[in-house]
C-alpha atoms as a PDB file:
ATOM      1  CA  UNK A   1     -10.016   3.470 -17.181  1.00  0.00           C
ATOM      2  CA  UNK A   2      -9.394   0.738 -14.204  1.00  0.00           C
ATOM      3  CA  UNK A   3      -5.919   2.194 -13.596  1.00  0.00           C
ATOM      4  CA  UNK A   4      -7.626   5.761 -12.848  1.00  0.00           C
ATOM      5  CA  UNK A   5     -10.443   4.304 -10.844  1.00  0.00           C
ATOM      6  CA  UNK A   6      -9.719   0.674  -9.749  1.00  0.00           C
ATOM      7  CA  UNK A   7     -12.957  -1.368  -8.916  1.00  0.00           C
ATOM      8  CA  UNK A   8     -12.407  -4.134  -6.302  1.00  0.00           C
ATOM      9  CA  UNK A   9     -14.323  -6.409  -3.989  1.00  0.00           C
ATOM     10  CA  UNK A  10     -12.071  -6.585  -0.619  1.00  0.00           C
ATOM     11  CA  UNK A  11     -11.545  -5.173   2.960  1.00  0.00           C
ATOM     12  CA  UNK A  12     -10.502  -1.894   1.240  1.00  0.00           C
ATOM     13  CA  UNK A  13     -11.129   0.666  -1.019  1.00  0.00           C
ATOM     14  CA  UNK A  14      -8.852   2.983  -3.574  1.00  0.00           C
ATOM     15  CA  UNK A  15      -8.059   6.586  -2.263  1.00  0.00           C
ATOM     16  CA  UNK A  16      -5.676   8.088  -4.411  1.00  0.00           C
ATOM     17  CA  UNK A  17      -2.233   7.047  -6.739  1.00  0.00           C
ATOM     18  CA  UNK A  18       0.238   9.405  -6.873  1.00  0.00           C
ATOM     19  CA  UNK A  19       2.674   8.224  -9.830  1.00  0.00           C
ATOM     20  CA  UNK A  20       5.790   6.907  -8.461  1.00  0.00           C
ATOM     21  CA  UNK A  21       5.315   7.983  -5.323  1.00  0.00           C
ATOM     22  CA  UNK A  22       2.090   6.167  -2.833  1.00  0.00           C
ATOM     23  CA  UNK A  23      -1.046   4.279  -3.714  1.00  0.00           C
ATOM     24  CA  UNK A  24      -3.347   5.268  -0.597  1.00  0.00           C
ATOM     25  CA  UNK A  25      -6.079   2.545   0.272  1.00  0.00           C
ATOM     26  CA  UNK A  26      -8.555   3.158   4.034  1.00  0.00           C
ATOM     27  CA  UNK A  27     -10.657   0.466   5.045  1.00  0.00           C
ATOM     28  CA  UNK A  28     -13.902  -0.308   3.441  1.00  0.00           C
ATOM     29  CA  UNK A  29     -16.932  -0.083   6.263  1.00  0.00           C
ATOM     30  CA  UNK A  30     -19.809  -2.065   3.820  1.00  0.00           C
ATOM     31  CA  UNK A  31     -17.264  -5.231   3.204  1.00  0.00           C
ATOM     32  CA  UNK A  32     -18.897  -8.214   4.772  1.00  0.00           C
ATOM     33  CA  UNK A  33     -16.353 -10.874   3.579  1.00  0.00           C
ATOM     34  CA  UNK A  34     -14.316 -13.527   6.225  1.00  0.00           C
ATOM     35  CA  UNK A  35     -11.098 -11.247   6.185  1.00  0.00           C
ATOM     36  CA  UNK A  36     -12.251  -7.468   7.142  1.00  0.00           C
ATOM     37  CA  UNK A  37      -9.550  -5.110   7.253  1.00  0.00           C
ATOM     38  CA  UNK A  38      -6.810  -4.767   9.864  1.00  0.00           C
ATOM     39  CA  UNK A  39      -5.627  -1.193   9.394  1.00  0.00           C
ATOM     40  CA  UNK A  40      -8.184   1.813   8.607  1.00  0.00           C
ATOM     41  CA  UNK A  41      -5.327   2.794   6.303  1.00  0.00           C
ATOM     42  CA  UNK A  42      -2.673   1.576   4.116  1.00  0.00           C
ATOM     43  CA  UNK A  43      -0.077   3.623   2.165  1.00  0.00           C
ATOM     44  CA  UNK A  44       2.078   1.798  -0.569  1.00  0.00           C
ATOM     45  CA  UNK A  45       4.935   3.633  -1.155  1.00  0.00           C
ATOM     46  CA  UNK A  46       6.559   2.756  -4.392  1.00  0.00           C
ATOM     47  CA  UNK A  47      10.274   2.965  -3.828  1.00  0.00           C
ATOM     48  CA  UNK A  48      12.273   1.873  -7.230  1.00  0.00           C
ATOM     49  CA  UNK A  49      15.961   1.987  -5.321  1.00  0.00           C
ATOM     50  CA  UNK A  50      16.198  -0.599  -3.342  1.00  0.00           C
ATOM     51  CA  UNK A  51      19.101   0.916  -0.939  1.00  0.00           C
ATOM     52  CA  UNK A  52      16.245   3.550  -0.593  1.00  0.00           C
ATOM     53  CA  UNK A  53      13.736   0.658   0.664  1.00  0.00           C
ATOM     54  CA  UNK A  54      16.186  -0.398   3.097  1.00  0.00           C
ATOM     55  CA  UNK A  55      16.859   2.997   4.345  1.00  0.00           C
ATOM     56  CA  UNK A  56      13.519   3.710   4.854  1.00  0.00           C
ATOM     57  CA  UNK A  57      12.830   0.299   6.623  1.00  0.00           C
ATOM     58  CA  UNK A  58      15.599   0.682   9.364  1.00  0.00           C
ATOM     59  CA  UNK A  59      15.106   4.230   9.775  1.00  0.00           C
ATOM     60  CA  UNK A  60      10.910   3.224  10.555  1.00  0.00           C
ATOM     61  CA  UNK A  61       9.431   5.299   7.984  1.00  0.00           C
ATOM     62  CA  UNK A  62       7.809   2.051   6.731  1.00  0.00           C
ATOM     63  CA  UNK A  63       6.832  -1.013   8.436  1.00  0.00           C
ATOM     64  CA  UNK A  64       7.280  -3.406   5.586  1.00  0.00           C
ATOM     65  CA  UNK A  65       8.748  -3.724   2.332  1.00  0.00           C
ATOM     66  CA  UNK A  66       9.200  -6.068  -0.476  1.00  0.00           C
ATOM     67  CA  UNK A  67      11.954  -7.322  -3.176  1.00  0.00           C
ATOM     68  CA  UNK A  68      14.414  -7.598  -0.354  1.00  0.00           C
ATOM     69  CA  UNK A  69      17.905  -7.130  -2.033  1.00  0.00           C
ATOM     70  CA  UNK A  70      20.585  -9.074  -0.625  1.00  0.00           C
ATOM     71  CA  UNK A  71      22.994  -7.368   1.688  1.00  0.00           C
END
């Protein structure tokens, strides 16, 4: 099924989902679209607390995160 082997058309290519945990993407070589990829690799951890997300912003374990809660 697509959620076991997602199929995609960008700058990068699936590497691995853990469940609840990361979604792992690296940089696609063969893409030849206007936006190639920035980063050879990306890893989406999926953080469900959002005090945790903050934590782990400020302390620089990730460089980004999303569904800022209000402090």
């Amino acid at each position: 099924a697509f959620d076991a082997k997602p199929v995609g058309s960008g700058p990068y290519r699936f590497v691995q989902a853990v469940r609840e945990d990361k979604i792992v993407m690296e940089a696609y070589d063969k893409y030849n679209g206007p936006h190639p990829a920035k980063a050879k690799k990306m890893i989406w951890r999926l953080m469900s607390d959002p005090s945790a997300r903050v934590s782990a912003l400020e302390s620089g374990r990730v460089q980004a995160i999303e569904d800022v809660p209000y402090i």
